[in-house]
PDB file of N, CA and C in Angstrom:
ATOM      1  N   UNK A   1      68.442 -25.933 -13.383  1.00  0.00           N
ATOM      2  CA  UNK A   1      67.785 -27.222 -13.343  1.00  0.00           C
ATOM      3  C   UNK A   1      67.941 -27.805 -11.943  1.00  0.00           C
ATOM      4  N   UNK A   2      66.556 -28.209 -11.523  1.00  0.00           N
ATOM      5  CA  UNK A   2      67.241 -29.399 -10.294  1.00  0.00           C
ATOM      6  C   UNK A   2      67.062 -30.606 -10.306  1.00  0.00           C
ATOM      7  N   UNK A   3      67.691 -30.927  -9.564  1.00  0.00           N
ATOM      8  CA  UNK A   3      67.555 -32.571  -9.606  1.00  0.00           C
ATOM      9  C   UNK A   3      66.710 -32.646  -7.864  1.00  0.00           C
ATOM     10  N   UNK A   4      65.861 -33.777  -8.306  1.00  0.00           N
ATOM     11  CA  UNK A   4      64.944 -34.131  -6.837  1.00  0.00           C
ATOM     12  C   UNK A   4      64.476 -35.243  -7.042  1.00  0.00           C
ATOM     13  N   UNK A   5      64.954 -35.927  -5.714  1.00  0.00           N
ATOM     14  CA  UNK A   5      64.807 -37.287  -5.393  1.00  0.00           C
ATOM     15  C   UNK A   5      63.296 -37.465  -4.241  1.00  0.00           C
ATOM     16  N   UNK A   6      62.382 -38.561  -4.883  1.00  0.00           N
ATOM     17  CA  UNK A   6      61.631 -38.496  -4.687  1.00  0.00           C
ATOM     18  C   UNK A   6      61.236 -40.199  -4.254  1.00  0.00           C
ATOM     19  N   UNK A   7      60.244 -40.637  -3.441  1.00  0.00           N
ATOM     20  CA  UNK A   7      59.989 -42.225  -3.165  1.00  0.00           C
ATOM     21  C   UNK A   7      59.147 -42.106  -3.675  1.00  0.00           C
ATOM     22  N   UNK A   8      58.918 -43.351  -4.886  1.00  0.00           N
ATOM     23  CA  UNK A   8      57.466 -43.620  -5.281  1.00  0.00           C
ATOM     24  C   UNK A   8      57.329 -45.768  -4.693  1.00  0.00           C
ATOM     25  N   UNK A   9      56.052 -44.825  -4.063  1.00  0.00           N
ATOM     26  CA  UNK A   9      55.263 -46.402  -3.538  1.00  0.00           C
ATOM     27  C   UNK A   9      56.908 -47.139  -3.023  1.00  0.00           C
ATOM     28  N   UNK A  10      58.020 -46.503  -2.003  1.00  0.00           N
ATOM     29  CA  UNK A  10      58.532 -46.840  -1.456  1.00  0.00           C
ATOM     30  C   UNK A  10      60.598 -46.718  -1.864  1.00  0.00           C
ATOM     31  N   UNK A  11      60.516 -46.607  -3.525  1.00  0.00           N
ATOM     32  CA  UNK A  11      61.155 -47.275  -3.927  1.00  0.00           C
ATOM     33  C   UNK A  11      61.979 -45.593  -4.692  1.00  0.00           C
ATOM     34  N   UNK A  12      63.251 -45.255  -4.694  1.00  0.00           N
ATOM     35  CA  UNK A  12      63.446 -43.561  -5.235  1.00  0.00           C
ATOM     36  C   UNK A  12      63.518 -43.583  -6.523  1.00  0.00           C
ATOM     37  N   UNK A  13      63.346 -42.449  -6.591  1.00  0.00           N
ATOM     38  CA  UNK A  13      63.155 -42.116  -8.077  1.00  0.00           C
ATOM     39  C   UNK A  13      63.682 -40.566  -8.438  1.00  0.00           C
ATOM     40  N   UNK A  14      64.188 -40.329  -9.691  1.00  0.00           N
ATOM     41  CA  UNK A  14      64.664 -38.980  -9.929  1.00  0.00           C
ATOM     42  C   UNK A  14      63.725 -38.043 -10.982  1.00  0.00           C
ATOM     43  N   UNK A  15      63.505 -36.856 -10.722  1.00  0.00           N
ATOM     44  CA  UNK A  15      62.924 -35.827 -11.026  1.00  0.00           C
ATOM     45  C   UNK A  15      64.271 -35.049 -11.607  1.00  0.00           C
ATOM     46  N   UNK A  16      64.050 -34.568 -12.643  1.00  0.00           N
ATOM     47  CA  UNK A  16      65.251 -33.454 -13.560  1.00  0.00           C
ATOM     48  C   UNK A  16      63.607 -32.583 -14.041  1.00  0.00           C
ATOM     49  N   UNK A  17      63.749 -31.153 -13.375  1.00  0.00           N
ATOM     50  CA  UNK A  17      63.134 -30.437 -13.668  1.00  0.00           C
ATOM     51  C   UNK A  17      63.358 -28.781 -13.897  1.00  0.00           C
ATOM     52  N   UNK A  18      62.897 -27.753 -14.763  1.00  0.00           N
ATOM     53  CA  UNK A  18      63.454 -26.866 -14.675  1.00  0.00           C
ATOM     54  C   UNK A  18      63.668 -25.942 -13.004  1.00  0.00           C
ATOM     55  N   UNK A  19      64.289 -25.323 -13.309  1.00  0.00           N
ATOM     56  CA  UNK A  19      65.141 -24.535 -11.334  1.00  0.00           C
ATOM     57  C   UNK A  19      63.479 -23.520 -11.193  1.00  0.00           C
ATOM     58  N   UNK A  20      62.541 -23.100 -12.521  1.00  0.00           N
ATOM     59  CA  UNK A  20      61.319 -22.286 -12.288  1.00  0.00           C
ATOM     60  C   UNK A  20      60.366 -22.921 -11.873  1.00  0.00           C
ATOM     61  N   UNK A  21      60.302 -24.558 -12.470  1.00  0.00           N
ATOM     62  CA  UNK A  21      58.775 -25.127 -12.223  1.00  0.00           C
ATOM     63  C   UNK A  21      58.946 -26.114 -10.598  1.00  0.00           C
ATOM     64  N   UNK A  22      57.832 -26.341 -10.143  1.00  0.00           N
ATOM     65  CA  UNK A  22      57.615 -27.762  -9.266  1.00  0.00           C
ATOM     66  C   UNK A  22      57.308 -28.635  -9.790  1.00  0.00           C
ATOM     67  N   UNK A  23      57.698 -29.572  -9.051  1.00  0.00           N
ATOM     68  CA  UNK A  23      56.934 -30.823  -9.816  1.00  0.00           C
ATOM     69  C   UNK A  23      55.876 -31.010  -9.237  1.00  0.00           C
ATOM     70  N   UNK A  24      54.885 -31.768  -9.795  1.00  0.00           N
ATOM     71  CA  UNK A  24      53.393 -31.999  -9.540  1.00  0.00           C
ATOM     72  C   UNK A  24      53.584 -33.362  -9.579  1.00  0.00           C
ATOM     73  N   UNK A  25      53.006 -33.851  -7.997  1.00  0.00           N
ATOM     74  CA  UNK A  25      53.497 -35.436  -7.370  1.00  0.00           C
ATOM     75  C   UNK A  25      52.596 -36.087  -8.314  1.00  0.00           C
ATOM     76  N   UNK A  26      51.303 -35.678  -8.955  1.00  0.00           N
ATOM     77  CA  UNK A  26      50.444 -37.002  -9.596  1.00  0.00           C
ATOM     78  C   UNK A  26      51.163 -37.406 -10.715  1.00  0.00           C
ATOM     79  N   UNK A  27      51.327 -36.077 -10.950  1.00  0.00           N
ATOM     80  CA  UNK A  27      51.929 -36.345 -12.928  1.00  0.00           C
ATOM     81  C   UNK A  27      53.295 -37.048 -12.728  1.00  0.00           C
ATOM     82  N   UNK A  28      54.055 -36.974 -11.708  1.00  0.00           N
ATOM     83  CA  UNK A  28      55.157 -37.860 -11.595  1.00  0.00           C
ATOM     84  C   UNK A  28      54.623 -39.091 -11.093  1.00  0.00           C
ATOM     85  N   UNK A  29      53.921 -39.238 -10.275  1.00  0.00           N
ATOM     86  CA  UNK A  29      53.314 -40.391 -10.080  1.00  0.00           C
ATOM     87  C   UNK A  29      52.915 -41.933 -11.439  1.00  0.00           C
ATOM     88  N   UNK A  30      52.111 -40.650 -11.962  1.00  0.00           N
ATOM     89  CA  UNK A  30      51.600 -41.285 -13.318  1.00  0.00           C
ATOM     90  C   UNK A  30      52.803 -42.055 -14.404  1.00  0.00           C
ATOM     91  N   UNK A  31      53.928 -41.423 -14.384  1.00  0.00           N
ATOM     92  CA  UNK A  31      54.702 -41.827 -15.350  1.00  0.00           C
ATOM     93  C   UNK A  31      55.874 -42.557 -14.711  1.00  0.00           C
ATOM     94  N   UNK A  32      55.960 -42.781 -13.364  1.00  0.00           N
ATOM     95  CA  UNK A  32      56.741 -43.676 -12.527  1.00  0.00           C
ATOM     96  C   UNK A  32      55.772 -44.822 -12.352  1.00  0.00           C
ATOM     97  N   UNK A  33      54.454 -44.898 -12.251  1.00  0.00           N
ATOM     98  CA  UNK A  33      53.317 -45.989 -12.229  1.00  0.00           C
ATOM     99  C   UNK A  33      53.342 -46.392 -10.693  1.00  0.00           C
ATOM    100  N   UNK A  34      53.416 -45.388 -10.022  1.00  0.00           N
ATOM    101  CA  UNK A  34      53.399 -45.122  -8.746  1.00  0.00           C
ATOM    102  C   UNK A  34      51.942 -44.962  -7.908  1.00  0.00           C
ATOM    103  N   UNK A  35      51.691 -45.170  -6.981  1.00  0.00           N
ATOM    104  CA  UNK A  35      50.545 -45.017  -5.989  1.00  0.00           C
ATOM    105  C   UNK A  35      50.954 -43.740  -5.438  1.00  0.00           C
ATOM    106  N   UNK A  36      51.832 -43.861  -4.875  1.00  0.00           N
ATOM    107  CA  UNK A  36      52.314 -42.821  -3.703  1.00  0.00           C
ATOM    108  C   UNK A  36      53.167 -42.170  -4.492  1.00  0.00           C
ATOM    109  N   UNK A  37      53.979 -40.690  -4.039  1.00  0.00           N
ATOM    110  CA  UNK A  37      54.871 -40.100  -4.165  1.00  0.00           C
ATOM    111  C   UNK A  37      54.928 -39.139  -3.177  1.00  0.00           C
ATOM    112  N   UNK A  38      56.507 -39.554  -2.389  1.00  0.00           N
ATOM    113  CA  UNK A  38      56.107 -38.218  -1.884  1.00  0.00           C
ATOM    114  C   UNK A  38      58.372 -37.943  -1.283  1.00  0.00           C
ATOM    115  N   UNK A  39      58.350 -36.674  -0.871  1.00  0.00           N
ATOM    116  CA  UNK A  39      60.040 -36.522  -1.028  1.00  0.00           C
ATOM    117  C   UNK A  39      60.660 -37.169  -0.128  1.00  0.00           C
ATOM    118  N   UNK A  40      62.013 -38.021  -0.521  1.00  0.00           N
ATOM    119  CA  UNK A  40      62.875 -38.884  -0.606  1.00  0.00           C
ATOM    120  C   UNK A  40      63.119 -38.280   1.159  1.00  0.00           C
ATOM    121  N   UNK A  41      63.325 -39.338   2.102  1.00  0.00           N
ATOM    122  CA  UNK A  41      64.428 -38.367   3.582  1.00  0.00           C
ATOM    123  C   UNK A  41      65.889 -38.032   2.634  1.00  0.00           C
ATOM    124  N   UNK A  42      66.250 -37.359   3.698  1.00  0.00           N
ATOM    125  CA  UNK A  42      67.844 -36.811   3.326  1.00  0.00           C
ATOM    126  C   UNK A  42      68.507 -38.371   3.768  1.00  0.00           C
ATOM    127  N   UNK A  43      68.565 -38.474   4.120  1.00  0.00           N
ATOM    128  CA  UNK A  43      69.354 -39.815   4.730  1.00  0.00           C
ATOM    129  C   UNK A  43      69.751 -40.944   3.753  1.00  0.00           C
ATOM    130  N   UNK A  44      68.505 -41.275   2.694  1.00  0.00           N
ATOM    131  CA  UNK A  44      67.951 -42.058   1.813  1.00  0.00           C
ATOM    132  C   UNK A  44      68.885 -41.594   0.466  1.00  0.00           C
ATOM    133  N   UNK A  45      68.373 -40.142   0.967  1.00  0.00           N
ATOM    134  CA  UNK A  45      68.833 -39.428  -0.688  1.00  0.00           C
ATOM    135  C   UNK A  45      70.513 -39.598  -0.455  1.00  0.00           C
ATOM    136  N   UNK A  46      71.280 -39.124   0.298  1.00  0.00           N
ATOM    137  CA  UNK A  46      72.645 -39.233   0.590  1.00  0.00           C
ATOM    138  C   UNK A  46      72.835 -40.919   0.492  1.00  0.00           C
ATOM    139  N   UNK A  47      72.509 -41.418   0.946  1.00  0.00           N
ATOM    140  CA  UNK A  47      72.977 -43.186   0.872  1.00  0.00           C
ATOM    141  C   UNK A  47      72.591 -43.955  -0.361  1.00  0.00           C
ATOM    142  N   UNK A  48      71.728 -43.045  -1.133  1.00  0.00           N
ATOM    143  CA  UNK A  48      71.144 -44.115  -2.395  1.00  0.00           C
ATOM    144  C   UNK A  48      72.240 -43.440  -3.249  1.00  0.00           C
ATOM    145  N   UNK A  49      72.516 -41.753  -3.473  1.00  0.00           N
ATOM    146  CA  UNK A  49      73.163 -41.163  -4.649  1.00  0.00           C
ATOM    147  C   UNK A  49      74.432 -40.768  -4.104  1.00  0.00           C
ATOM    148  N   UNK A  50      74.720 -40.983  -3.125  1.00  0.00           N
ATOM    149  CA  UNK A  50      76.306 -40.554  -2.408  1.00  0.00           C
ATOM    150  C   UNK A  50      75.966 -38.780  -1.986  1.00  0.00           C
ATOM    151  N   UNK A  51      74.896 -38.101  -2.376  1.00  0.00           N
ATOM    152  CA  UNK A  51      75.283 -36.667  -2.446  1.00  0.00           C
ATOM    153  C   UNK A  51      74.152 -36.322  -1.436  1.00  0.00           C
ATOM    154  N   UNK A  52      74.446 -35.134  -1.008  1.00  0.00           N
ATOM    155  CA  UNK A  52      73.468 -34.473   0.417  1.00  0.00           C
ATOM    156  C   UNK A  52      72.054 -33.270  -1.557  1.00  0.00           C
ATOM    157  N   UNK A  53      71.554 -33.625   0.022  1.00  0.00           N
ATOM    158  CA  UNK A  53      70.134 -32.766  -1.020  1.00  0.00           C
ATOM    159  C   UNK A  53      70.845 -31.625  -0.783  1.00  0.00           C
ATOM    160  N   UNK A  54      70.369 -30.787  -2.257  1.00  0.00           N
ATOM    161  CA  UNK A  54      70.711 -29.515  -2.563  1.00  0.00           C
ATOM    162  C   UNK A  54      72.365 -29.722  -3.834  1.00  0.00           C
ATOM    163  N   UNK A  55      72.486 -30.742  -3.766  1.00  0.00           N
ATOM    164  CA  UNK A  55      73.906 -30.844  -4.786  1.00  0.00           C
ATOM    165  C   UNK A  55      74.060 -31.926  -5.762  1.00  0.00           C
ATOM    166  N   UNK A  56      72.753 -32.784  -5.343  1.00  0.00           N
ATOM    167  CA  UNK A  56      72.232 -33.882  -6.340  1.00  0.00           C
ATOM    168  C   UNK A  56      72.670 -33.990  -7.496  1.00  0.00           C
ATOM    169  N   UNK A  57      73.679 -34.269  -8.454  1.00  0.00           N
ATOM    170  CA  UNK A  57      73.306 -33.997  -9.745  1.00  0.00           C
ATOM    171  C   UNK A  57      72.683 -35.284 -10.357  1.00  0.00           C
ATOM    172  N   UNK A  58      72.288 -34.918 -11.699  1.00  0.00           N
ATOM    173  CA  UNK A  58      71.036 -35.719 -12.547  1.00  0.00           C
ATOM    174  C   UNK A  58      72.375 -37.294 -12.703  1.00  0.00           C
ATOM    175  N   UNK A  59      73.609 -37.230 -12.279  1.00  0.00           N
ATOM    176  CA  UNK A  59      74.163 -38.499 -12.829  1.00  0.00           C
ATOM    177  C   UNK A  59      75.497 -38.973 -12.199  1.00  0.00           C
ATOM    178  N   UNK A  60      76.147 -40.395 -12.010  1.00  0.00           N
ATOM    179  CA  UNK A  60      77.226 -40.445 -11.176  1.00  0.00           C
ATOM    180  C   UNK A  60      76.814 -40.887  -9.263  1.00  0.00           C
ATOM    181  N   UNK A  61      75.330 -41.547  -9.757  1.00  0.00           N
ATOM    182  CA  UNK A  61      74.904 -41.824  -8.255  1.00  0.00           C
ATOM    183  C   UNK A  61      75.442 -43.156  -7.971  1.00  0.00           C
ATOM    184  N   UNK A  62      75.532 -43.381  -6.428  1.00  0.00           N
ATOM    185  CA  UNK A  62      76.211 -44.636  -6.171  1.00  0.00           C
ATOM    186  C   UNK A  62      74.967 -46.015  -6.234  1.00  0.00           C
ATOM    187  N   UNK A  63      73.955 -46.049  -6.303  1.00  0.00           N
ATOM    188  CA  UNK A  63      72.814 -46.860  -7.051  1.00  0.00           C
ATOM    189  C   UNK A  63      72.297 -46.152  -7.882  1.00  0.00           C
ATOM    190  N   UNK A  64      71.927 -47.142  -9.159  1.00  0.00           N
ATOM    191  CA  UNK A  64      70.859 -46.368 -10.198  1.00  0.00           C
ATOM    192  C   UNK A  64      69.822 -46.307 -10.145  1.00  0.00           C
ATOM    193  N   UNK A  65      69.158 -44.807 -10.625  1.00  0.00           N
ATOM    194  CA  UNK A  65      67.534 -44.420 -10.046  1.00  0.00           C
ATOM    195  C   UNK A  65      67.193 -44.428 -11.280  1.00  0.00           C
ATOM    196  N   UNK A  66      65.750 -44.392 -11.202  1.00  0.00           N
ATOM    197  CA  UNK A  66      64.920 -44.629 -12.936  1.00  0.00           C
ATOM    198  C   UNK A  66      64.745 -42.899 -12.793  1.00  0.00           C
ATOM    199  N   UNK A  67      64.795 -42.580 -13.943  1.00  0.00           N
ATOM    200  CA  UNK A  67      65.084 -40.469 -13.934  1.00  0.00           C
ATOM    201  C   UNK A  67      63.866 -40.402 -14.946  1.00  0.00           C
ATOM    202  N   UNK A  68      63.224 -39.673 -14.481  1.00  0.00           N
ATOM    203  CA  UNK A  68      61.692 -38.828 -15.085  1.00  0.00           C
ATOM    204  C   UNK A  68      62.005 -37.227 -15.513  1.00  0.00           C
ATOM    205  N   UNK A  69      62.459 -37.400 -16.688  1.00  0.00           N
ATOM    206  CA  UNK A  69      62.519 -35.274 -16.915  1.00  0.00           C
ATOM    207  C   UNK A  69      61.516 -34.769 -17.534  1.00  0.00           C
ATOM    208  N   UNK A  70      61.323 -33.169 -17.053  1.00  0.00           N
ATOM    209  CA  UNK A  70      60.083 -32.573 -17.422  1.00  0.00           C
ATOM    210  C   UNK A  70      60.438 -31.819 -18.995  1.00  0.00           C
ATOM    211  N   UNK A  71      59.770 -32.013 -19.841  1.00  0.00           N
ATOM    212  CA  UNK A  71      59.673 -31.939 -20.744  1.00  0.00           C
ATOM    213  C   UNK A  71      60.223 -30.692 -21.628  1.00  0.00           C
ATOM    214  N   UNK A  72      59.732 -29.389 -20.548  1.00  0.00           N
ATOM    215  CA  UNK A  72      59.990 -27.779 -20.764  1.00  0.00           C
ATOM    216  C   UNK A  72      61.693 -28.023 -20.189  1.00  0.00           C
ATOM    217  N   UNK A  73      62.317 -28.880 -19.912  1.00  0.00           N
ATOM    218  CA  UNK A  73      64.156 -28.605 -20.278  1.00  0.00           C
ATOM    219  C   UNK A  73      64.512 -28.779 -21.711  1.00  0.00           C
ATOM    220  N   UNK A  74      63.746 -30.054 -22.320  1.00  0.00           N
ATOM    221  CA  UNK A  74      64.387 -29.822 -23.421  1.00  0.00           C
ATOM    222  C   UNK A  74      64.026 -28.723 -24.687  1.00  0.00           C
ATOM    223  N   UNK A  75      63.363 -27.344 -24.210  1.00  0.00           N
ATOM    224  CA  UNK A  75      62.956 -26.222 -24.728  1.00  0.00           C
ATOM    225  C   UNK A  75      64.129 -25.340 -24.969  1.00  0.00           C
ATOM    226  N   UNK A  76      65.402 -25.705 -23.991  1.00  0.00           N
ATOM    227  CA  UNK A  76      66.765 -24.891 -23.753  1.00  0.00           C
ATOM    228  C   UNK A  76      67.788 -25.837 -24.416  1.00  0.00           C
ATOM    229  N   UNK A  77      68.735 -24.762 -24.788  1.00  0.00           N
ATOM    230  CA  UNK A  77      69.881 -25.543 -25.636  1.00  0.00           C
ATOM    231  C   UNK A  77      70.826 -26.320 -24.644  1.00  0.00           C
ATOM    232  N   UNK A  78      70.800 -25.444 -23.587  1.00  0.00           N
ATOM    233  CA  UNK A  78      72.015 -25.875 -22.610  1.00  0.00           C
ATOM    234  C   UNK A  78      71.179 -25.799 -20.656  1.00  0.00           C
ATOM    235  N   UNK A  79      71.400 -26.810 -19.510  1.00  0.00           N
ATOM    236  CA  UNK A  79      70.809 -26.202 -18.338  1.00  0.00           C
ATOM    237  C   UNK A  79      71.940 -26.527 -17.889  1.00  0.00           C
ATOM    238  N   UNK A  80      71.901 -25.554 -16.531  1.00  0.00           N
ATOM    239  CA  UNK A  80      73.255 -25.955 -15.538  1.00  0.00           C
ATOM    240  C   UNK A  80      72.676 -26.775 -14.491  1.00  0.00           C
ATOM    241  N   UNK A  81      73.092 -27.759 -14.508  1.00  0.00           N
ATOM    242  CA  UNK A  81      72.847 -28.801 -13.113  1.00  0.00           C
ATOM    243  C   UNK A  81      74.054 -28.923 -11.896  1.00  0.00           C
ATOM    244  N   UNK A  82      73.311 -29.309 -10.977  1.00  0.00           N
ATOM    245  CA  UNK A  82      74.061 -29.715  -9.695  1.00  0.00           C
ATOM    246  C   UNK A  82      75.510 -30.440 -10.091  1.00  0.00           C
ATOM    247  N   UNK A  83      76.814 -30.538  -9.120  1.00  0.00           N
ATOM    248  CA  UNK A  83      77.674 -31.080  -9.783  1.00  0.00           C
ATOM    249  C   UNK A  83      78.278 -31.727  -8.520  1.00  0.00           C
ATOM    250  N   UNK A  84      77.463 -32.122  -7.457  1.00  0.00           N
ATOM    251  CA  UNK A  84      77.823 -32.794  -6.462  1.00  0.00           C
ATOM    252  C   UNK A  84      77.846 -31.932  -4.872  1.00  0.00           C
ATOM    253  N   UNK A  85      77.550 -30.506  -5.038  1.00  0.00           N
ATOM    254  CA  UNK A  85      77.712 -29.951  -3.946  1.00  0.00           C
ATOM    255  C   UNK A  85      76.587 -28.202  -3.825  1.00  0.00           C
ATOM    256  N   UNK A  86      75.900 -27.905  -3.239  1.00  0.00           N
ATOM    257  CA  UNK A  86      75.153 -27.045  -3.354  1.00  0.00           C
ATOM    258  C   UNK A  86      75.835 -25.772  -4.019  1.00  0.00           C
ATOM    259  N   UNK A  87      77.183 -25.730  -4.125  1.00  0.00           N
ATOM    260  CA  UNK A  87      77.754 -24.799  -4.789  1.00  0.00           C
ATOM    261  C   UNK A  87      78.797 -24.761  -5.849  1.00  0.00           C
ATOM    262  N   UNK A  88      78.216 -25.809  -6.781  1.00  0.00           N
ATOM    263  CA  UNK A  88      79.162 -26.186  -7.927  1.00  0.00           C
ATOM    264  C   UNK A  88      77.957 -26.693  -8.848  1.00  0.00           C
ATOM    265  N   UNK A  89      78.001 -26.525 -10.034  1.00  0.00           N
ATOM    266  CA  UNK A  89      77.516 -26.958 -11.336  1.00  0.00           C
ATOM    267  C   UNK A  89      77.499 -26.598 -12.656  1.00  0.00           C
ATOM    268  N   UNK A  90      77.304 -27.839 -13.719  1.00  0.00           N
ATOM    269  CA  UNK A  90      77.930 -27.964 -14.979  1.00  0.00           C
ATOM    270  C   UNK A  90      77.080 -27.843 -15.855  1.00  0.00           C
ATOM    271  N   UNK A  91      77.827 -27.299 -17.134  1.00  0.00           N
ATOM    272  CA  UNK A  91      76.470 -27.129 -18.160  1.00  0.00           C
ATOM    273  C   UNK A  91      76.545 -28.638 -19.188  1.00  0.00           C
ATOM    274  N   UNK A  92      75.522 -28.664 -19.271  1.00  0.00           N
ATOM    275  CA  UNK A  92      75.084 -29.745 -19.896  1.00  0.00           C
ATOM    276  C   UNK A  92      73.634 -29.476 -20.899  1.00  0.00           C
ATOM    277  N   UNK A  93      73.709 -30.016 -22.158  1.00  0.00           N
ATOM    278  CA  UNK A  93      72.223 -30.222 -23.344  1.00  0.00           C
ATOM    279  C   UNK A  93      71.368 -31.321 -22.470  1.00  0.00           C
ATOM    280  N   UNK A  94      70.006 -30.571 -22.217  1.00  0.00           N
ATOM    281  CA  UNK A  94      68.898 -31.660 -21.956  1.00  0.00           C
ATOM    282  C   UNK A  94      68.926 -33.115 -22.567  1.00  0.00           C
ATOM    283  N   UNK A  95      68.904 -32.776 -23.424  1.00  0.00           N
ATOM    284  CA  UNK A  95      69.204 -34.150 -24.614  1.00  0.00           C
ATOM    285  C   UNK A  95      69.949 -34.901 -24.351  1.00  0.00           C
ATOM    286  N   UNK A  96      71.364 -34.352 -24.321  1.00  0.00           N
ATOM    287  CA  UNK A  96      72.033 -35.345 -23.743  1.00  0.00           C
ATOM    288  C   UNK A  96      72.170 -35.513 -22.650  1.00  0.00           C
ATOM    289  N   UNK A  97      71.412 -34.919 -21.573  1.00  0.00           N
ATOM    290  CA  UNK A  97      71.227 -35.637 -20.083  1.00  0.00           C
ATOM    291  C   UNK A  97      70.314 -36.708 -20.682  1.00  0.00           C
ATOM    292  N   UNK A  98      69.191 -36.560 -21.261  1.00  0.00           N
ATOM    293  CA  UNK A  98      68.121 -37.439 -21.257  1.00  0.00           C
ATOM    294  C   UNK A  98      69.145 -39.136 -21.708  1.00  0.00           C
ATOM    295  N   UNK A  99      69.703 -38.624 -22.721  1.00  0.00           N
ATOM    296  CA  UNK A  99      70.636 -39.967 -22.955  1.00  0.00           C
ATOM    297  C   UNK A  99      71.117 -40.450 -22.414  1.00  0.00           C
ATOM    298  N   UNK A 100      71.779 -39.741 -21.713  1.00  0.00           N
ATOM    299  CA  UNK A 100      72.940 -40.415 -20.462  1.00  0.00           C
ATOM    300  C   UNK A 100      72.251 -40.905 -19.020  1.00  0.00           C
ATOM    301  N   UNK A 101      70.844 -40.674 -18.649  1.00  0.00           N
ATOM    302  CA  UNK A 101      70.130 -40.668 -17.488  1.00  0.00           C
ATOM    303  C   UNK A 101      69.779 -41.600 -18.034  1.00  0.00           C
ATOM    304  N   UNK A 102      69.175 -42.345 -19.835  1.00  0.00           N
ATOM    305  CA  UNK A 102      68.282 -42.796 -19.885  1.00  0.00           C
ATOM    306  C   UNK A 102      66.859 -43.020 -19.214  1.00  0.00           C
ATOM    307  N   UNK A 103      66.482 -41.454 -19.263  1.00  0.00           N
ATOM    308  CA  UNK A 103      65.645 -40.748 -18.289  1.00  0.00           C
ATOM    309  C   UNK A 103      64.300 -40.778 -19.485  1.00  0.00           C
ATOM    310  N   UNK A 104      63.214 -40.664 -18.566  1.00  0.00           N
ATOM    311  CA  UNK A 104      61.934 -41.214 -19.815  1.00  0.00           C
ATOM    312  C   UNK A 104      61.525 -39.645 -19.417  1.00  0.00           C
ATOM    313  N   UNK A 105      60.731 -38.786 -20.577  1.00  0.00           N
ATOM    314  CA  UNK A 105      60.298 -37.150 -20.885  1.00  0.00           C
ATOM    315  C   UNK A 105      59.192 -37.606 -20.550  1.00  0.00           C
ATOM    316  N   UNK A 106      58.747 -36.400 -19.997  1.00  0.00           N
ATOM    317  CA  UNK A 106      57.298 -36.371 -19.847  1.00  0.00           C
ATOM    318  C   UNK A 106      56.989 -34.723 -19.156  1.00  0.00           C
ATOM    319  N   UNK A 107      55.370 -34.872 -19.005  1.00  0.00           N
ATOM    320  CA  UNK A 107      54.974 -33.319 -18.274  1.00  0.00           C
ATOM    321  C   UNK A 107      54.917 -33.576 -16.816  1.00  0.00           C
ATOM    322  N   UNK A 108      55.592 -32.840 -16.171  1.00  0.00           N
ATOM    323  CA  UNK A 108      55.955 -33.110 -14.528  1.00  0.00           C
ATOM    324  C   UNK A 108      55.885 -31.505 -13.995  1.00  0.00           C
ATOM    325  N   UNK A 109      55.567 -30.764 -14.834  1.00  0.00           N
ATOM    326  CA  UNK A 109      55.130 -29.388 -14.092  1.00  0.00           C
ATOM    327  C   UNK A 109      54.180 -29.022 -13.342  1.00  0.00           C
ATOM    328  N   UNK A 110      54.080 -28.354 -12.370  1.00  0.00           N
ATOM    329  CA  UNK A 110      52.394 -28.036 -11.856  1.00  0.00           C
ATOM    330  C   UNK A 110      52.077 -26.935 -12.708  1.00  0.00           C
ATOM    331  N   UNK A 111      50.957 -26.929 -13.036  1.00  0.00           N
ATOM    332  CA  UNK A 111      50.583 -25.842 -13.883  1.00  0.00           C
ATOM    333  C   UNK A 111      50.040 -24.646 -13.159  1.00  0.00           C
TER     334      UNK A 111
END
């Protein structure tokens, strides 16, 4: 799974998507109610969630982001996400990320 931080119409936002698919900026667009989307600087992403891109995880950021997950995670019983460092991560149920992110489901794949 990754986690990807993204600016919509200025303001970040989190993507939890499977580690196979991309996300597709409209369809995230659409369900953030966004104009724009487009990827977060590193700078932004490190100062909004405490963590450097590539180690993001979906939770434990130092401001709270509104979290958009793609729908095909919760198809798996269990995903391994980021755990703060490009080379560490934890298993965790979609489900209960979705709970704990209070993250809104939706389709965010490119097809």
């Amino acid at each position: 799974m990754k986690s990807l931080v993204f600016a919509a119409d200025g303001r970040l936002v989190l993507a939890l998507a499977s580690g196979v698919n991309r996300v597709d900026l409209h369809k995230l667009a659409r369900l953030a109610g966004a104009a724009r989307i487009e990827k977060a600087a590193a700078e932004a992403v490190r100062e909004t969630t405490g963590f450097s891109i590539g180690g993001v995880p979906p939770v434990g950021h130092a401001v709270a982001l509104p979290v958009f997950v793609d729908e095909t995670l919760l198809r798996h019983q269990v995903v391994y996400a980021a755990a703060g460092t490009p080379h560490a991560v934890f298993a965790v149920s979609p489900h209960a990320l979705v709970q704990a992110t209070q993250g809104v489901v939706g389709d965010l794949a490119e097809a």
